[in-house]
Protein backbone atom coordinates (compact mmCIF):
# COMPACT_ATOMS: atom_id res chain seq x y z
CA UNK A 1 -47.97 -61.35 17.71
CA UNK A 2 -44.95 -63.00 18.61
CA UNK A 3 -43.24 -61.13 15.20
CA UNK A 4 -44.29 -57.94 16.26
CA UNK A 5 -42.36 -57.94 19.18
CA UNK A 6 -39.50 -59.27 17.97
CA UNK A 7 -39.43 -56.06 15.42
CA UNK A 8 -40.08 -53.81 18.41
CA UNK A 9 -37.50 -55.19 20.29
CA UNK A 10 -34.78 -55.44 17.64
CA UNK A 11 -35.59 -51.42 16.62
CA UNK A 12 -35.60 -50.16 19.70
CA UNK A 13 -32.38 -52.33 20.45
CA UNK A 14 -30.74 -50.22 17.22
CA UNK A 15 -32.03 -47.15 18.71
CA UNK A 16 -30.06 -47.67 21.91
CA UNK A 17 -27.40 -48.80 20.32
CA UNK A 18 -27.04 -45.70 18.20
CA UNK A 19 -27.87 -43.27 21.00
CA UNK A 20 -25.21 -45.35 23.24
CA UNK A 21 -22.82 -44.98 20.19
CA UNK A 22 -23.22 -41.10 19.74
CA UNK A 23 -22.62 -40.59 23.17
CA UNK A 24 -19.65 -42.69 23.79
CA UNK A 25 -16.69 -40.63 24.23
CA UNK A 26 -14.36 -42.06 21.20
CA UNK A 27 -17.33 -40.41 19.06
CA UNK A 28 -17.02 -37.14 20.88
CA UNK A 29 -13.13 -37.45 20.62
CA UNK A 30 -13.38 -38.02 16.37
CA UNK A 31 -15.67 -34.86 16.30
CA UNK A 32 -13.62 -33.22 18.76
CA UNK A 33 -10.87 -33.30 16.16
CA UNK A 34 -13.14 -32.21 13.28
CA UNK A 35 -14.44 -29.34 15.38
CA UNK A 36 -10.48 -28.40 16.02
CA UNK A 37 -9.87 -28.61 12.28
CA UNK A 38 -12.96 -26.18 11.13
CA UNK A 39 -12.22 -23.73 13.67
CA UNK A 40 -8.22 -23.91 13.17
CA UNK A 41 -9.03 -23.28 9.17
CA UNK A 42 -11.60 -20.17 9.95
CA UNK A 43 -9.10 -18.82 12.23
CA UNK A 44 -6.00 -19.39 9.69
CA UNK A 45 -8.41 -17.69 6.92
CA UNK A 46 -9.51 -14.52 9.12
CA UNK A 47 -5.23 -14.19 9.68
CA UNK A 48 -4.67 -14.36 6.34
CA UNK A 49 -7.20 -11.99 5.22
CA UNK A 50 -5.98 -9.36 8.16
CA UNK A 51 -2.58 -9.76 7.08
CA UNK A 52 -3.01 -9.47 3.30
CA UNK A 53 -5.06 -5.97 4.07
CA UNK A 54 -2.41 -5.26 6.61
CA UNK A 55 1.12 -5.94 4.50
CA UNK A 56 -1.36 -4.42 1.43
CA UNK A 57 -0.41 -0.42 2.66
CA UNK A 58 2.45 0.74 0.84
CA UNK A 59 5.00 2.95 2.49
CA UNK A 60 4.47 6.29 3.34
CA UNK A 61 6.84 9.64 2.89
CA UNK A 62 10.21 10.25 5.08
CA UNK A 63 12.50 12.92 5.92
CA UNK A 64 15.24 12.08 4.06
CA UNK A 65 17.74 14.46 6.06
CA UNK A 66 16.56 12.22 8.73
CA UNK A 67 17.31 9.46 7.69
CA UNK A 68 20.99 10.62 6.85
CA UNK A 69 21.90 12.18 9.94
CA UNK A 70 19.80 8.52 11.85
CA UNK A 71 23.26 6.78 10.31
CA UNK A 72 25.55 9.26 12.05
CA UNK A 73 24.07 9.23 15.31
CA UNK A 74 22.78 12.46 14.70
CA UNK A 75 26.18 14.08 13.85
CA UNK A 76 25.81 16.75 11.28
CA UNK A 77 29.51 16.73 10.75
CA UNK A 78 29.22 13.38 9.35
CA UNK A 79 27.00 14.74 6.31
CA UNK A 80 29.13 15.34 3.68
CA UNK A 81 28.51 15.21 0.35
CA UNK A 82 26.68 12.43 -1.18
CA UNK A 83 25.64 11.27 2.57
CA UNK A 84 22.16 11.93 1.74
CA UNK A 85 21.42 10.35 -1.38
CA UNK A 86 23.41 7.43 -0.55
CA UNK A 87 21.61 7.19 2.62
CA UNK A 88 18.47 7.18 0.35
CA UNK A 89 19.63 4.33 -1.31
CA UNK A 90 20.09 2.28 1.42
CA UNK A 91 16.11 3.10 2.75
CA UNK A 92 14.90 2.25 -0.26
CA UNK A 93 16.41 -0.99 -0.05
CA UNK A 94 15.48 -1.98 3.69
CA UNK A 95 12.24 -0.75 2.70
CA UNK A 96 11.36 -3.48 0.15
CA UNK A 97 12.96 -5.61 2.30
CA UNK A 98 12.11 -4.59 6.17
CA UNK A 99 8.62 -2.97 5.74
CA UNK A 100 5.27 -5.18 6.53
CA UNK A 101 4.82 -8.44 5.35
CA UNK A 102 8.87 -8.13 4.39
CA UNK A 103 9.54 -8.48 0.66
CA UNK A 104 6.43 -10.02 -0.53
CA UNK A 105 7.39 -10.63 -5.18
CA UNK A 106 8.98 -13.89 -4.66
CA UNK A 107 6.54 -15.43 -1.42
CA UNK A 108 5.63 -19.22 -2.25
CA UNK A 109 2.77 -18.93 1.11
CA UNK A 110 -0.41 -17.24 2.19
CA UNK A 111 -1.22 -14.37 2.19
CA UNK A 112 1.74 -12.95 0.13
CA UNK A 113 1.46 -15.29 -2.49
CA UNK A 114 -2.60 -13.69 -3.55
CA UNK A 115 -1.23 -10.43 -3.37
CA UNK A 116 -0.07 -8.68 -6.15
CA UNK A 117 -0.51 -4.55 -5.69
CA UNK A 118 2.57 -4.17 -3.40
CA UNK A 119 4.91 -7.00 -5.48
CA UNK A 120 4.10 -4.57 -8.12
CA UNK A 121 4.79 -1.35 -5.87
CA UNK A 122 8.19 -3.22 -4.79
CA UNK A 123 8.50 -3.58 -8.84
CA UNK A 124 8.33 -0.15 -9.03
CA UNK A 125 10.66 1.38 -5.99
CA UNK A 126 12.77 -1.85 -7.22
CA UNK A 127 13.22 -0.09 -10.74
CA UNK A 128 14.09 3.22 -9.23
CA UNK A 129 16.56 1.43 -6.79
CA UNK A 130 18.54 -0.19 -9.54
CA UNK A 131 19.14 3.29 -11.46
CA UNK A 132 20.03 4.84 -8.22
CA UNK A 133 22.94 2.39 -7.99
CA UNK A 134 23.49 1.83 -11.44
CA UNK A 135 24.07 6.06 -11.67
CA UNK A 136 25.93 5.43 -8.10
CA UNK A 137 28.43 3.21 -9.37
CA UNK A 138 28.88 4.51 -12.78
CA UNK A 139 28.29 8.58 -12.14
CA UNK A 140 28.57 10.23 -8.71
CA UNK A 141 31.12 8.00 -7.58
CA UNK A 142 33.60 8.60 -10.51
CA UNK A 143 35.94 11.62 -11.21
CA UNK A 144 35.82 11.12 -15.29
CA UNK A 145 36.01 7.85 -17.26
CA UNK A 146 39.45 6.76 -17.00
CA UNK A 147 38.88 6.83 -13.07
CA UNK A 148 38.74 3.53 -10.75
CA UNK A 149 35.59 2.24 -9.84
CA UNK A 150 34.50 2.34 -6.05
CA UNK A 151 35.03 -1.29 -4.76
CA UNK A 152 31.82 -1.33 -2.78
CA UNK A 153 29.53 0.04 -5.63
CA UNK A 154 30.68 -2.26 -8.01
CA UNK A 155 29.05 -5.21 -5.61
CA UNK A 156 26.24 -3.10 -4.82
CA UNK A 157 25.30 -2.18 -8.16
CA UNK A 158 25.09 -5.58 -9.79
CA UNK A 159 22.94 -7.33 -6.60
CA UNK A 160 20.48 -4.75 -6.76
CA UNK A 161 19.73 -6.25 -10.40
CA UNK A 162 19.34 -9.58 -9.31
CA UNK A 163 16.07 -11.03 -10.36
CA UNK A 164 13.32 -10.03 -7.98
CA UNK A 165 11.29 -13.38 -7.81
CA UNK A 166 13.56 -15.57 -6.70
CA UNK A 167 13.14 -17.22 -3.13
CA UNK A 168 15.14 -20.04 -2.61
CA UNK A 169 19.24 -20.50 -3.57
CA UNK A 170 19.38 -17.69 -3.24
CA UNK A 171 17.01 -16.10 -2.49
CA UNK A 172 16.50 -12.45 -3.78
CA UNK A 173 16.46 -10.53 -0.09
CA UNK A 174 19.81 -12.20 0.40
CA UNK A 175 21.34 -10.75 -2.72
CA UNK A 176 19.45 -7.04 -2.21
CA UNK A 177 20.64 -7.30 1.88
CA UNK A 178 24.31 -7.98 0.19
CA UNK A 179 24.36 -4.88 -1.62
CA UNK A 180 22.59 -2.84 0.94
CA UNK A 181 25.69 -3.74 3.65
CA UNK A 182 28.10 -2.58 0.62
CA UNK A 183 26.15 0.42 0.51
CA UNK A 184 26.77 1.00 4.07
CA UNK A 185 30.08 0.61 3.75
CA UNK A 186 30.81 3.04 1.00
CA UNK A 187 28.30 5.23 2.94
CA UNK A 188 30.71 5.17 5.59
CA UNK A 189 33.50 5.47 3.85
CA UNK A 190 32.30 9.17 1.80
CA UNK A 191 32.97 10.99 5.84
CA UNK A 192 35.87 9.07 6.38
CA UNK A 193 38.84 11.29 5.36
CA UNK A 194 41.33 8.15 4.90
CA UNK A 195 39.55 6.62 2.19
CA UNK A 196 40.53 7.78 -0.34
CA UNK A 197 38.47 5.51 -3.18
CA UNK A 198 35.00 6.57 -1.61
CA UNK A 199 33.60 10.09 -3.44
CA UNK A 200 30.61 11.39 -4.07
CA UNK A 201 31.07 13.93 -6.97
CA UNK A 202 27.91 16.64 -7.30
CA UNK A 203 28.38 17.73 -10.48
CA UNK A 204 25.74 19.25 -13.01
CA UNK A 205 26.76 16.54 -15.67
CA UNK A 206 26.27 13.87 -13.50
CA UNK A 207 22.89 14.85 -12.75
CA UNK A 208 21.81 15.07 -15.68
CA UNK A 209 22.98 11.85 -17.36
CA UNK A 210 20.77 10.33 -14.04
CA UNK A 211 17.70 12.38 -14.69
CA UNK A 212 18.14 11.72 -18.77
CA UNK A 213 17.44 7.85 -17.46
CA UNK A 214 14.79 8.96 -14.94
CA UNK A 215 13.35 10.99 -17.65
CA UNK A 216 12.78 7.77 -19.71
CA UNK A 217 11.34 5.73 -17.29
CA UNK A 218 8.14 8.41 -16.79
CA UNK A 219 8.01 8.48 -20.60
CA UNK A 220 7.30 5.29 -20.32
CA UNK A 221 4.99 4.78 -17.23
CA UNK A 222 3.09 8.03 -17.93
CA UNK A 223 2.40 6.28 -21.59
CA UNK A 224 1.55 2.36 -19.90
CA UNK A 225 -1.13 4.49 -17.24
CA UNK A 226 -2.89 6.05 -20.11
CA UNK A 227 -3.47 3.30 -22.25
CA UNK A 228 -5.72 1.80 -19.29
CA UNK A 229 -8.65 3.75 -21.61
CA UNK A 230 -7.67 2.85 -24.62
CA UNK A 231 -6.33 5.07 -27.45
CA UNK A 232 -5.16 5.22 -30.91
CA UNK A 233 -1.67 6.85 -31.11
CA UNK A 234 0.78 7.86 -34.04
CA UNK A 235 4.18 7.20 -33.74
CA UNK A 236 7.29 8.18 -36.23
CA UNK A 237 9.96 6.83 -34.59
CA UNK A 238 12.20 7.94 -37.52
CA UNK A 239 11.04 11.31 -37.50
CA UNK A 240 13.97 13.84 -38.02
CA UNK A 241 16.28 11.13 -38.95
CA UNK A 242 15.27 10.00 -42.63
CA UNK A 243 18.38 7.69 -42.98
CA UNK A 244 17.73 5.93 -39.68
CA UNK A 245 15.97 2.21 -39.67
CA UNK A 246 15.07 -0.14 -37.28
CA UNK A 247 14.94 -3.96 -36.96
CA UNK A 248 11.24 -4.35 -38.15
CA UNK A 249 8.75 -2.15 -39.81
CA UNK A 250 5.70 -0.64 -37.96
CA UNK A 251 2.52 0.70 -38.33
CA UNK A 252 2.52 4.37 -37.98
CA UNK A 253 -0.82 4.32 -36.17
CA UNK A 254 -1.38 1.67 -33.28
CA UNK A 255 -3.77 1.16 -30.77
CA UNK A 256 -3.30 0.05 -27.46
CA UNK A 257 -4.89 -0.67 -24.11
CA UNK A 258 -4.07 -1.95 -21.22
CA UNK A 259 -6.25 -5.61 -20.27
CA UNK A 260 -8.41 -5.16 -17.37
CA UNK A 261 -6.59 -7.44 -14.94
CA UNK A 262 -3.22 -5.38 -16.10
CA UNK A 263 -4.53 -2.13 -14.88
CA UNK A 264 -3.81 -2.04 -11.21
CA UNK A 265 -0.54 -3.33 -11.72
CA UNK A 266 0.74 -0.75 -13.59
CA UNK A 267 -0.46 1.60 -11.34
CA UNK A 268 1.36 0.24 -8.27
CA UNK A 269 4.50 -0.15 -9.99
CA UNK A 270 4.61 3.64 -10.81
CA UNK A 271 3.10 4.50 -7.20
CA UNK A 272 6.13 2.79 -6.07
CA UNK A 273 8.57 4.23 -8.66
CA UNK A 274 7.30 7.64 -7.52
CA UNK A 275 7.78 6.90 -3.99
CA UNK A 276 11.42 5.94 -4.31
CA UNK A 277 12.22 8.81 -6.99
CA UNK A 278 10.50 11.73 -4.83
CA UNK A 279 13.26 10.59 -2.01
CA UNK A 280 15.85 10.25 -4.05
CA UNK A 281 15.14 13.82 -5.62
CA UNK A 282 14.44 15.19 -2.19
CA UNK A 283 18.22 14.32 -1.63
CA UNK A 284 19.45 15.48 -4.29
CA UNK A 285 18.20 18.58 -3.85
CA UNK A 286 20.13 18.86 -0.75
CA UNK A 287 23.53 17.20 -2.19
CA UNK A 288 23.30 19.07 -5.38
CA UNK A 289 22.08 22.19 -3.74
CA UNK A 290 25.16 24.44 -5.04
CA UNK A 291 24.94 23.04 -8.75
CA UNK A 292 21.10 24.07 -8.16
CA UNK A 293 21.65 27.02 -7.22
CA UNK A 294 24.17 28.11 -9.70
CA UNK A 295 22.25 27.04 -12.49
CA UNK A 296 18.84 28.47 -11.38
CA UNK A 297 17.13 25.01 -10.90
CA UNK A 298 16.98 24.89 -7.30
CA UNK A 299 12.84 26.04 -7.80
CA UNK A 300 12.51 23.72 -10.85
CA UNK A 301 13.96 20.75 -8.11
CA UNK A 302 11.33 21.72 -5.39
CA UNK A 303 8.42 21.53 -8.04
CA UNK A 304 9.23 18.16 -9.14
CA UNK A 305 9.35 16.99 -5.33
CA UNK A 306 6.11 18.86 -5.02
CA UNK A 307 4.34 17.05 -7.98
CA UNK A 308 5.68 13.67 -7.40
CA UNK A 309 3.78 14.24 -3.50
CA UNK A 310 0.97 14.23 -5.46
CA UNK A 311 1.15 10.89 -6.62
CA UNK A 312 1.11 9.30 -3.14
CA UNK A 313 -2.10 10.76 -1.88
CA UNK A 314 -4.03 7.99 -0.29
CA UNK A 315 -5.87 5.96 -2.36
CA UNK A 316 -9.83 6.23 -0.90
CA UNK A 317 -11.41 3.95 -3.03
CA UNK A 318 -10.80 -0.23 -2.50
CA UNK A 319 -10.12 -0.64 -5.66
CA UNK A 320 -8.39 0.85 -8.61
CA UNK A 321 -11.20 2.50 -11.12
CA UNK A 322 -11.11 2.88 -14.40
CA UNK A 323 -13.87 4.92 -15.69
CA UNK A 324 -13.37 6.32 -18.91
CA UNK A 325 -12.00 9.81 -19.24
CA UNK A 326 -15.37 11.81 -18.78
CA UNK A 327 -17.30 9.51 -17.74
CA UNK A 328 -19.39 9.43 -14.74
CA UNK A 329 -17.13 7.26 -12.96
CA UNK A 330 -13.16 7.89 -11.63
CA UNK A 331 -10.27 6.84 -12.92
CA UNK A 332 -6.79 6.62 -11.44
CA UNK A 333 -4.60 5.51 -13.86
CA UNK A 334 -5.10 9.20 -15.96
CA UNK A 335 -4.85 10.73 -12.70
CA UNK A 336 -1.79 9.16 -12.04
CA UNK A 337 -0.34 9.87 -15.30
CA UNK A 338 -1.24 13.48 -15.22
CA UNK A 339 1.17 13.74 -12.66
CA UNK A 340 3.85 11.31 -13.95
CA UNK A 341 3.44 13.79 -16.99
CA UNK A 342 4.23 16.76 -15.19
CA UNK A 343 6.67 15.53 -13.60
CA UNK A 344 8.64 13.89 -16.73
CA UNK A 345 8.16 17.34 -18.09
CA UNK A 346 9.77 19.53 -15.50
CA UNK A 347 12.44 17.29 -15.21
CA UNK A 348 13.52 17.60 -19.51
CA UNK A 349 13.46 21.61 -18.48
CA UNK A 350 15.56 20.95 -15.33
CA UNK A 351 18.22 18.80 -17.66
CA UNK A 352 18.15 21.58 -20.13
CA UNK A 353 18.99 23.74 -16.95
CA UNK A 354 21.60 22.00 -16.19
CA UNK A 355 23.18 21.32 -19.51
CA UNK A 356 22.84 25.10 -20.81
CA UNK A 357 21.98 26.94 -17.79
């Protein structure tokens, strides 16, 4: 009798002990803390997600006149030529660098470190920012070969090619920032009458050693977007040139396809080449205008701004399909490459304009 109560006694003194322990308000204080935790986490996730949808929208069209006459304070004496395009230039650059998120490639943190559509967009306008310069620097800017190079290009030029994933020492928005303030300077310098080394020459030549380059980078996009299906091709490279040879023999027939986790990537990077190019044709067209006109390309200009629109509809679905050609189900690689086609294509007539016209 006596051990009974002893039990009783010594489980209902744990039971008070426990409930006294649960109650006491170091307990509450620990849980306190873990509460804090789980809800900081589940509010850190919910930011992360809203920001990675958020930084995920790529940039939409501009005026590119604009823009130009935004750097004069709206002074259309101050447009002279070459203003334009090199005012182009320098959006494109603050773009990757200024628009949401900033420049997301080289990110070591949440969210921009899980995304990977707009690093490859940025890829993309990145590619069509370095040829802009690259033709800047080596092209517009120069009379004929034997003249001087423009002081300011030939910084710009070479930090728009420094490698895009780099984010520490330094990093690759310092470099890019770098050669957009030399672009502003040489910007400046194409109104102002008493420098004499800043020139923008619109020539027909000119153009067309740019759009032989622009020319090769559709070729090749249009040709990376298609093989998200899958296809046999034939290639000769040697074709008309039966005493050429190259490095290492081929087979004439290849196929190719692009791996599933490949395909969106590709298709960013030329959504974002075709954003940057469609600006910097859209000033061209207005720098150029005369050459246009006086070869009869001024229409073939205007359809290749018109097509390249095309490729920056908005994107309805969430993700990127890619349904086979006739199949049942979408697919926006081919679309995209229909257009990149086009384009490429109106641009080799446009050349041959402006090299025979």
């Amino acid at each position: 009798m006596n051990a009974d109560i002893s039990r009783k006694k010594e489980a209902l003194t744990k039971r008070v002990a426990k409930v006294a322990t649960y109650y006491h308000p170091r307990t509450w204080k620990e849980k306190g803390v873990w509460w804090t935790a789980g809800l900081f986490l589940i509010t850190y996730l919910i930011l992360v997600v809203v920001l990675g949808i958020y930084w995920s929208r790529s940039p939409g069209v501009y005026d590119v006149r604009e823009q130009a006459l935004s750097l004069v304070n709206q002074d259309e004496s101050q447009l002279v030529v070459g203003s334009i395009t090199t005012a182009t230039a320098i959006r494109i650059g603050e773009t990757l660098l200024d628009k949401p998120g900033g420049y997301l490639t080289n990110d070591a943190t949440p969210p921009g470190m899980f995304l990977d559509n707009i690093p490859n967009w940025e890829f993309g306008a990145l590619t069509a920012w370095r040829d802009l310069t690259n033709a800047l620097r080596n092209d517009f800017s120069r009379s004929q070969s034997q003249s001087v190079e423009n002081k300011d290009l030939e910084i710009a030029q070479p930090q728009s090619n420094y490698q895009s994933n780099s984010w520490i020492l330094p990093s690759s928005e310092s470099e890019y920032r770098t050669g957009i303030d030399a672009l502003y300077r040489y910007h400046d310098g194409l109104a102002d009458t008493g420098v004499v080394h800043a020139q923008f020459y619109a020539r027909a030549d000119n153009l067309a050693n740019y759009l032989e380059v622009v020319s090769k980078r559709l070729g090749s996009l249009a040709q990376r977007l298609s093989f998200a299906v899958g296809q046999d091709h034939l290639d000769d490279p040697m074709a008309g040139e039966p005493k050429a040879s190259q490095s290492t023999p081929l087979s004439t027939q290849q196929e190719t396809r692009t791996p599933w986790m490949k395909i969106d990537d590709i298709f960013f990077e030329a959504r974002g080449y075709s954003w940057a190019l469609l600006h910097v044709l859209e000033a061209m067209a207005i720098d150029f205008a005369s050459v246009l006109e006086d070869k009869g390309a001024a229409v073939s200009m205007k359809q290749i701004t018109r097509e390249l629109k095309n490729t920056q509809n908005t994107i309805w679905s969430p993700l990127i399909l890619n349904g086979t050609g006739y199949g049942p189900m979408g697919n926006h690689s081919l679309v995209s490459a229909s257009y990149v086609s086009r384009v490429n294509a109106a641009i080799t007539d446009l050349r041959n304009l402006l090299q025979d016209g």
